[in-house]
C-alpha atoms as a PDB file:
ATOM      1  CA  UNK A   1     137.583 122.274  76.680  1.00  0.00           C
ATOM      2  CA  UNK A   2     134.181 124.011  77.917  1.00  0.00           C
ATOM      3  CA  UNK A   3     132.958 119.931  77.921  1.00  0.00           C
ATOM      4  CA  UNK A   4     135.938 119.528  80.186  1.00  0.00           C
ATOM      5  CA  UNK A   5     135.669 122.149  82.713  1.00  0.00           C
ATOM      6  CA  UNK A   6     131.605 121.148  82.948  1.00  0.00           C
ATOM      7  CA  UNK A   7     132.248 117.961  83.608  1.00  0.00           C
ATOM      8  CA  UNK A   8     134.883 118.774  86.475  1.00  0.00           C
ATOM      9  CA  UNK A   9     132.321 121.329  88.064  1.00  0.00           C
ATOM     10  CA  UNK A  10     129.712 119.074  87.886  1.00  0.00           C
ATOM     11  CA  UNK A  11     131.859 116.254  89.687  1.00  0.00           C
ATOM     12  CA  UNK A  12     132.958 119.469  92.133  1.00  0.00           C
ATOM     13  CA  UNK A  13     129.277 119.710  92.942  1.00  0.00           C
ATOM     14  CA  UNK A  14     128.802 116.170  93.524  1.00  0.00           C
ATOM     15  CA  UNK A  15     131.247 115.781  96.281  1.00  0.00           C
ATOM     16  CA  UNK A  16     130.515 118.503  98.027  1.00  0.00           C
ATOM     17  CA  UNK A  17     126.910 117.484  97.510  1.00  0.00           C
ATOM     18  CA  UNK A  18     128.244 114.196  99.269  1.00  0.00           C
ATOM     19  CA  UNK A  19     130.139 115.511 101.582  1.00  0.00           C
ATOM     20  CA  UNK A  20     127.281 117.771 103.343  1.00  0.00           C
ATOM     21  CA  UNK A  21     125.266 115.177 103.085  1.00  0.00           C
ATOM     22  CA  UNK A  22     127.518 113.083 104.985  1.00  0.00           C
ATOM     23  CA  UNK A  23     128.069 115.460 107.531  1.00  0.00           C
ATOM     24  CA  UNK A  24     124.756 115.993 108.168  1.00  0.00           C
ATOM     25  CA  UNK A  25     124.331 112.567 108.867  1.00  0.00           C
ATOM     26  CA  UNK A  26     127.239 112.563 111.101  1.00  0.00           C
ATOM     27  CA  UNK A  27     125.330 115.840 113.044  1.00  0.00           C
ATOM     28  CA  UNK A  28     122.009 113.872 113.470  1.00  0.00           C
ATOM     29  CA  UNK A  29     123.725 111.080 115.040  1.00  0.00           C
ATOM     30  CA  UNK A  30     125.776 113.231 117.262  1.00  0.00           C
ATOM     31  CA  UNK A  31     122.857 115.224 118.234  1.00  0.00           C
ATOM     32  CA  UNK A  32     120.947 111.067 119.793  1.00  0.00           C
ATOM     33  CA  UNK A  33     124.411 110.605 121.261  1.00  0.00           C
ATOM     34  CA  UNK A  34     123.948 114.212 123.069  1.00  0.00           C
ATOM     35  CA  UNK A  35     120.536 113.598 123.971  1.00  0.00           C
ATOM     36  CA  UNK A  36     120.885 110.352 125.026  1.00  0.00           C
ATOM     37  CA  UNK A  37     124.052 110.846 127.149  1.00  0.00           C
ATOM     38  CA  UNK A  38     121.998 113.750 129.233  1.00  0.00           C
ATOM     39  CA  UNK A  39     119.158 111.807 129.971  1.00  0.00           C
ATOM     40  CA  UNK A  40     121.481 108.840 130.775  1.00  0.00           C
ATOM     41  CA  UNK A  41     123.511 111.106 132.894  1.00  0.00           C
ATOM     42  CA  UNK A  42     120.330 112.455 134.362  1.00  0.00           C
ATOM     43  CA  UNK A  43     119.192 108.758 134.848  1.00  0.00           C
ATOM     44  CA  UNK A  44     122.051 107.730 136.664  1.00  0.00           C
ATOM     45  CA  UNK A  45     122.065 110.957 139.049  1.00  0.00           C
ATOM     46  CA  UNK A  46     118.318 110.050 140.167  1.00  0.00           C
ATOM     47  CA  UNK A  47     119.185 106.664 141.018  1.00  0.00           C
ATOM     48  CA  UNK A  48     122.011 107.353 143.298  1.00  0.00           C
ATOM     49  CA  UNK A  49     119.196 109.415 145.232  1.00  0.00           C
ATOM     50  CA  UNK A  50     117.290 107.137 145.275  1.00  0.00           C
ATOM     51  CA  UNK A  51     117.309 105.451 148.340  1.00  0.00           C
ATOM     52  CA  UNK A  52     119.161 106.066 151.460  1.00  0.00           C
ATOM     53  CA  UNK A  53     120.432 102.376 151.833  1.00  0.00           C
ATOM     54  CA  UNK A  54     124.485 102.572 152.543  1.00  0.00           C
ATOM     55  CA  UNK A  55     125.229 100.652 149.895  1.00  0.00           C
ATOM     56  CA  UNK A  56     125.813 101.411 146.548  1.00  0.00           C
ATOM     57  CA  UNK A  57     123.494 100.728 143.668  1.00  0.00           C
ATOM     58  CA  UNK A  58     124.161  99.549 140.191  1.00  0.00           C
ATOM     59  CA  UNK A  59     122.438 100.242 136.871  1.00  0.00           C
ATOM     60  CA  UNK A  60     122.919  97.528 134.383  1.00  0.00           C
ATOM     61  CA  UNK A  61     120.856  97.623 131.327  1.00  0.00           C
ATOM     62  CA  UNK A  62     118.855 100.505 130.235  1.00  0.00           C
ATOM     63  CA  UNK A  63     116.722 101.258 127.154  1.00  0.00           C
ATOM     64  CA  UNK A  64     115.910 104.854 125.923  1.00  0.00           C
ATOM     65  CA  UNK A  65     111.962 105.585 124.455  1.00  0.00           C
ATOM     66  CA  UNK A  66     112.060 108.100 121.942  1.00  0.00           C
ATOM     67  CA  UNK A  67     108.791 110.195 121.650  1.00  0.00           C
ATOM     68  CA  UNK A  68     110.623 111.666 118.682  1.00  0.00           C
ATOM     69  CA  UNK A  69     113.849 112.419 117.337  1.00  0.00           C
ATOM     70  CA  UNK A  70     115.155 114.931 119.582  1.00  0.00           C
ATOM     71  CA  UNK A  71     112.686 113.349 122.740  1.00  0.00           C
ATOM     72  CA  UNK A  72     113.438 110.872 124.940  1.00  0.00           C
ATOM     73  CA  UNK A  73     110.109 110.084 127.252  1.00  0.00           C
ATOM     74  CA  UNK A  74     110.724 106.825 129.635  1.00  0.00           C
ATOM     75  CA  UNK A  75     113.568 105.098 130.066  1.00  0.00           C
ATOM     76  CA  UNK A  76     113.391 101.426 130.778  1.00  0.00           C
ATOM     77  CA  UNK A  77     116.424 100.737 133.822  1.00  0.00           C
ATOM     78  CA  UNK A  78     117.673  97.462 135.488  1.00  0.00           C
ATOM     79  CA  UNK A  79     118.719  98.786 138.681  1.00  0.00           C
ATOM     80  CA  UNK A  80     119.830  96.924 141.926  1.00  0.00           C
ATOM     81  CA  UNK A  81     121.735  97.260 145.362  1.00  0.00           C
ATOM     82  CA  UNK A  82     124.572  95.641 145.836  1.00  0.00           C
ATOM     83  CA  UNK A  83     124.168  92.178 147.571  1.00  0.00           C
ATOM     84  CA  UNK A  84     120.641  93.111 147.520  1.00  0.00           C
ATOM     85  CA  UNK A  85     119.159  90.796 145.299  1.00  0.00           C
ATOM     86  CA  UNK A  86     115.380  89.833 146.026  1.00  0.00           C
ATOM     87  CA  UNK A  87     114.362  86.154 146.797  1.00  0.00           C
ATOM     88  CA  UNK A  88     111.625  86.461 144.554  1.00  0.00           C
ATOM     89  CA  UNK A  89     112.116  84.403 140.823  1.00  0.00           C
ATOM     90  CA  UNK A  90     109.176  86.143 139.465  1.00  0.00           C
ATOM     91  CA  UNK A  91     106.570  89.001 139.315  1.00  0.00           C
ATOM     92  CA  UNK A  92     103.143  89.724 136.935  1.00  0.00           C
ATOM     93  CA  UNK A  93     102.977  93.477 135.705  1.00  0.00           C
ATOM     94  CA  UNK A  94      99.892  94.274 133.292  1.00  0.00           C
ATOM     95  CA  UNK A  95      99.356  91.271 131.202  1.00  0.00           C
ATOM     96  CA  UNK A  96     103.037  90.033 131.428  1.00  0.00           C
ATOM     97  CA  UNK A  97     105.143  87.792 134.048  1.00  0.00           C
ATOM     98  CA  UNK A  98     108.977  88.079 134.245  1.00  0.00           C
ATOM     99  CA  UNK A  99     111.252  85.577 135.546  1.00  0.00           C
ATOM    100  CA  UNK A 100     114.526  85.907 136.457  1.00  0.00           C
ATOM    101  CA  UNK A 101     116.824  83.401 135.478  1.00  0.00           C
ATOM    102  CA  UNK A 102     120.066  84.756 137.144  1.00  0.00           C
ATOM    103  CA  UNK A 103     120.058  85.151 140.675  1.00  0.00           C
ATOM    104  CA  UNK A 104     122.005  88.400 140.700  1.00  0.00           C
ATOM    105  CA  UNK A 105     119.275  90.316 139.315  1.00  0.00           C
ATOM    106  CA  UNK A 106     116.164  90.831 141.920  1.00  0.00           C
ATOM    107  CA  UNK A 107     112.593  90.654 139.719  1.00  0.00           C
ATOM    108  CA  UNK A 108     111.926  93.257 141.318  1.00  0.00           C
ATOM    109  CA  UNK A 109     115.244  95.718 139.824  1.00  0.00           C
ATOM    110  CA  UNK A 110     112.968  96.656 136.828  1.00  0.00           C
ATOM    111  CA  UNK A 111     112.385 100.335 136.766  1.00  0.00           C
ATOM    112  CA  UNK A 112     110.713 103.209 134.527  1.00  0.00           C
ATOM    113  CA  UNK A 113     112.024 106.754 134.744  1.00  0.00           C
ATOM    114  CA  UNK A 114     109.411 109.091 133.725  1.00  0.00           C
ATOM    115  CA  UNK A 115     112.279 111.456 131.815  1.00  0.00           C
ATOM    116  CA  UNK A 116     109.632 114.843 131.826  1.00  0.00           C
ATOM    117  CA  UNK A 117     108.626 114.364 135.708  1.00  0.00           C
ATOM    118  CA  UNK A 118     112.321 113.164 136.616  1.00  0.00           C
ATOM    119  CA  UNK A 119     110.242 109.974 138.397  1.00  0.00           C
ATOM    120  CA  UNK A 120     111.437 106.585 139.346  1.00  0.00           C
ATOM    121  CA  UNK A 121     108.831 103.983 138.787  1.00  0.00           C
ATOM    122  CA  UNK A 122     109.031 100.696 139.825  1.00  0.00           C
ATOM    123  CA  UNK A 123     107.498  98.117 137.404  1.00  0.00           C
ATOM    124  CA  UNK A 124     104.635  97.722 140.075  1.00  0.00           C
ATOM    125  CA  UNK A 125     104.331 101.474 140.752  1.00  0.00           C
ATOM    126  CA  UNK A 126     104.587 102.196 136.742  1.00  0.00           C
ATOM    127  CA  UNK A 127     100.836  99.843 136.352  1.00  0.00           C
ATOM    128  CA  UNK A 128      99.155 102.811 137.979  1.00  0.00           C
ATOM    129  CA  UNK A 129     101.249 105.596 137.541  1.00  0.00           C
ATOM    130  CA  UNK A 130     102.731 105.744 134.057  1.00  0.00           C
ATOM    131  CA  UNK A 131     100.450 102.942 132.492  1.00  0.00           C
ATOM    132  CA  UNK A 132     101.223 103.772 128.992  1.00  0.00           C
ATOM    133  CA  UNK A 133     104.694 104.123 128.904  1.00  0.00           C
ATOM    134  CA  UNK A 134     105.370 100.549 130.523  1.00  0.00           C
ATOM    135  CA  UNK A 135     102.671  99.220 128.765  1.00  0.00           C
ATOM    136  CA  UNK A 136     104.854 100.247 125.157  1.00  0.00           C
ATOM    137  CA  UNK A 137     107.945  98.842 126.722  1.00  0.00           C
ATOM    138  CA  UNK A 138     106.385  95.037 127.470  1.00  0.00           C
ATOM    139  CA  UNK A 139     104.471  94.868 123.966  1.00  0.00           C
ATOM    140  CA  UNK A 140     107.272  96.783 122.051  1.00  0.00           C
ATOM    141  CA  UNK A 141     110.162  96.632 123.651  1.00  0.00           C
ATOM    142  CA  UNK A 142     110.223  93.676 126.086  1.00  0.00           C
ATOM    143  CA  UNK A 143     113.514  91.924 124.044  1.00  0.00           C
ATOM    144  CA  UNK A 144     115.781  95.051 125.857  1.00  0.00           C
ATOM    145  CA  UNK A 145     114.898  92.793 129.105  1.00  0.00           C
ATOM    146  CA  UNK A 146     115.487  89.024 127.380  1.00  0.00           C
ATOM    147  CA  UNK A 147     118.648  89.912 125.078  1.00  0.00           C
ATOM    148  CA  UNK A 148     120.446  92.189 127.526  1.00  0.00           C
ATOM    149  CA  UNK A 149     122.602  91.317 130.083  1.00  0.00           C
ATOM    150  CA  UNK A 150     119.867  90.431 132.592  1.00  0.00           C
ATOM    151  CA  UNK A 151     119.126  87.282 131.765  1.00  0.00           C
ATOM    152  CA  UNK A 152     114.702  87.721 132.317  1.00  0.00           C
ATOM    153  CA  UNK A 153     111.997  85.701 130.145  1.00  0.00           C
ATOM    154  CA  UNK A 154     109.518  87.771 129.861  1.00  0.00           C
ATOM    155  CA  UNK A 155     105.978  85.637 129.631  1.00  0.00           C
ATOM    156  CA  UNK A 156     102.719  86.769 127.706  1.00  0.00           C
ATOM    157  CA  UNK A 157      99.978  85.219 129.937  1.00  0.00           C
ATOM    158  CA  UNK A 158      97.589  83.286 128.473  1.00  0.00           C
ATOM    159  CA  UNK A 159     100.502  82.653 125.540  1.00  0.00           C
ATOM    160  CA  UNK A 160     100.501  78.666 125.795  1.00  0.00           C
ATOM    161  CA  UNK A 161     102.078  77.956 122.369  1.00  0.00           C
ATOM    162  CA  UNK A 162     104.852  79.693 123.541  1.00  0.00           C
ATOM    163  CA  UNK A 163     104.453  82.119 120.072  1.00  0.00           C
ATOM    164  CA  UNK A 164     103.953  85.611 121.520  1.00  0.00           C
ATOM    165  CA  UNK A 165     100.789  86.114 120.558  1.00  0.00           C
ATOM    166  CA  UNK A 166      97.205  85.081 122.654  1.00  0.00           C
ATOM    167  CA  UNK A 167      95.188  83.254 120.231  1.00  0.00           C
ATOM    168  CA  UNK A 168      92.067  80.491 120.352  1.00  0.00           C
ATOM    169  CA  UNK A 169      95.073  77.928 120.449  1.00  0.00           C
ATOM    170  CA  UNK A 170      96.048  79.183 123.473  1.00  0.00           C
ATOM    171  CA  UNK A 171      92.293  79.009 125.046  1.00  0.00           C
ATOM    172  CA  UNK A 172      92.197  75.258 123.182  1.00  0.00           C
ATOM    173  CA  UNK A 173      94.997  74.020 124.719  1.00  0.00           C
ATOM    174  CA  UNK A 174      94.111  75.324 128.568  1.00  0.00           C
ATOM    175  CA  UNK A 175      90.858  73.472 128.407  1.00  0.00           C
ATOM    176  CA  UNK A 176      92.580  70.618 126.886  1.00  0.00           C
ATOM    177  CA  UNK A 177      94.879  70.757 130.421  1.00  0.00           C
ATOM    178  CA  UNK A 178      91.661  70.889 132.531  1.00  0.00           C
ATOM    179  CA  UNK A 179      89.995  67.887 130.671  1.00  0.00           C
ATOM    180  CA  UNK A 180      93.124  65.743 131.145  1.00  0.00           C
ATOM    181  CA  UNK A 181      94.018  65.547 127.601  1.00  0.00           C
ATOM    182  CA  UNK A 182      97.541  66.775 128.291  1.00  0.00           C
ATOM    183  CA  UNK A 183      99.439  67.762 131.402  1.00  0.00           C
ATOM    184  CA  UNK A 184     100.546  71.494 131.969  1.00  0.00           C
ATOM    185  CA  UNK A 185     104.075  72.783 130.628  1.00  0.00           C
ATOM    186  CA  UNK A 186     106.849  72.652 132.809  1.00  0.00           C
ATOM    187  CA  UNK A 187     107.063  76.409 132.625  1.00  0.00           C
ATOM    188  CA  UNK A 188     103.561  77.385 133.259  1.00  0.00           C
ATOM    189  CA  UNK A 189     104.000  76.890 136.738  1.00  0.00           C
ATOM    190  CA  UNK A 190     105.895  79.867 138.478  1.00  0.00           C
ATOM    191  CA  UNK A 191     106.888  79.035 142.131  1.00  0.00           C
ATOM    192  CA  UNK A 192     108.118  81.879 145.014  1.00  0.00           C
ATOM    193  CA  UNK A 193     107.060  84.243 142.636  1.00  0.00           C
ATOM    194  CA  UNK A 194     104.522  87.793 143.839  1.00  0.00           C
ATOM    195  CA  UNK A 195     101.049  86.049 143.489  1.00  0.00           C
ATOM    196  CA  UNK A 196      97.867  87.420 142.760  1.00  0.00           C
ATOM    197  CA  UNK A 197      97.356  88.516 146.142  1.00  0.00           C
ATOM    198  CA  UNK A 198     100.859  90.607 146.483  1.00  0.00           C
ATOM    199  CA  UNK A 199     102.491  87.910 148.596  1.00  0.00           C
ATOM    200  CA  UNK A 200     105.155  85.314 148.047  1.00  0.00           C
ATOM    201  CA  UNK A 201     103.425  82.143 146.435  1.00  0.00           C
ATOM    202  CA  UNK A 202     102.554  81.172 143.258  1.00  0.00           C
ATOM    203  CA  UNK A 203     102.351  82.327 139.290  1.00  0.00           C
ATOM    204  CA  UNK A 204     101.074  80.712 136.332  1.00  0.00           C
ATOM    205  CA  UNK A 205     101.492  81.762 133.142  1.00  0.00           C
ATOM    206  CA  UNK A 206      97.748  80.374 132.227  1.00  0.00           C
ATOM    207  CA  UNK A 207      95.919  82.347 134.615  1.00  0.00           C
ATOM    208  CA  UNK A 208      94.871  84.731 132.442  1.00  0.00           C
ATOM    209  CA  UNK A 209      92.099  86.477 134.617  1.00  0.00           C
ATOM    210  CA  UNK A 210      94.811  86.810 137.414  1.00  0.00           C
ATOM    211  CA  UNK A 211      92.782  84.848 139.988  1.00  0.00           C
ATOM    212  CA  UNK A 212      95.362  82.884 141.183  1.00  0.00           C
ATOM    213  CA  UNK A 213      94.591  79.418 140.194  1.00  0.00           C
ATOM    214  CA  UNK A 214      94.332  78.367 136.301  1.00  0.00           C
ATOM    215  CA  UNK A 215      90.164  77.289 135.803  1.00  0.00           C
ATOM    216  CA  UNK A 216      88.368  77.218 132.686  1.00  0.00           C
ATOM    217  CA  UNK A 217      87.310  80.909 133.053  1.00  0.00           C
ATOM    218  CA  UNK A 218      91.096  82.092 132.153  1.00  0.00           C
ATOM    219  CA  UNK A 219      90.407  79.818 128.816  1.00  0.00           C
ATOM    220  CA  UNK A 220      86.862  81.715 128.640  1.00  0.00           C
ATOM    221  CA  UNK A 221      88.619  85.066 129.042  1.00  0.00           C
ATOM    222  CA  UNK A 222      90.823  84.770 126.365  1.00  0.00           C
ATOM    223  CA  UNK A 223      87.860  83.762 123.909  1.00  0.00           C
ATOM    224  CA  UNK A 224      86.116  87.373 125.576  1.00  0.00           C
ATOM    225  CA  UNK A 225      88.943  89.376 124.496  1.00  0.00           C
ATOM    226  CA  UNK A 226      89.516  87.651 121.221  1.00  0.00           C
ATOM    227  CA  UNK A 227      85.444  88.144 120.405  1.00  0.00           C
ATOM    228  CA  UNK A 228      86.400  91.939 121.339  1.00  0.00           C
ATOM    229  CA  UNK A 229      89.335  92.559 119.110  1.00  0.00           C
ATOM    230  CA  UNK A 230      87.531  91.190 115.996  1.00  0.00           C
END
């Protein structure tokens, strides 16, 4: 009997053991839906300020940063005007080009909220002014852009294989382009795109140095910065 009654506390303990445990679960995860809901909410606020244009914006994708589990730093927005869409198929930001392959969606929608100065960035104003946070959302995060609803390819420059990564293949195979051996890729040629010089014009996906044209120095950069990683 005393075998019994053990047993049957013991089990007692175990689901209730289970059953905090479970709810405690439940609490974290309703505590990220709390915090991302106000920033969201915040988000959303800020962008209907944001410009004085009469018509009315729309957010369509965003992606929330978490510094840690109860803070959210940057959050990545696709944000455009209605009937507003840009002419432009692609722009270069750090080390990365994005093209647009929807016409609905300007390259130039992409935005980074700075959540603890309550700051709209564009992509081009978030190089200079919030450098780190949009640098971790291209080499982290970049997919949130490709696999949402916004239909962007997201390009490493320099990345000729096509594998993500910038590698001595990638050097090899722009100075095999220059010599003749092979013809450029179809895609490394970006037309009415921002070029190098801020205007409409040109972007390649080889020119890794950002000069404007693709040379043998964007090969001999790549070899620089691989030398300097090792």
């Amino acid at each position: 009997m005393k075998r019994l009654v053990s047993i049957m506390l013991t089990a007692v303990m175990l689901i209730s053991a289970c059953i905090m445990n479970v709810s405690a679960v439940d609490a974290d995860a309703q505590d990220v839906s709390n915090i991302e809901t106000r920033v969201l909410n915040e988000v959303t606020q800020a962008f209907r300020n944001y410009t004085t244009d009469t018509r009315e914006g729309q957010i369509y994708d965003t992606y929330c940063h978490y510094a840690d589990e109860n803070t959210i730093d940057y959050v990545y927005v696709l944000w455009s005007i209605s009937g507003g869409a840009d002419s432009v198929n692609a722009a270069r930001y750090l080390d990365y080009i994005i093209k647009r392959s929807n016409q609905c969606y300007p390259a130039m929608g992409l935005y980074i909220y700075d959540v603890d100065a309550k700051t709209i960035y564009t992509f081009k104003e978030a190089q200079d002014s919030v450098t780190a946070y949009l640098r971790d959302f291209l080499d982290n995060h970049s997919e949130e852009i490709t696999n949402g609803s916004s239909n962007y390819t997201v390009y490493k420059c320099g990345d000729m294989d096509a594998d993500g990564e910038i590698s001595i293949l990638d050097a090899s195979l722009i100075q095999g382009y220059l010599a003749g051996i092979n013809d450029f890729e179809v895609r490394d040629l970006l037309p009415n795109a921002y070029s190098y010089q801020g205007e409409k014009g040109v972007l390649y996906i080889s020119d890794f140095d950002f000069d404007g044209e693709r040379t043998v120095l964007d090969a001999t950069a790549i070899q620089l910065k691989l030398a300097k990683l090792e």
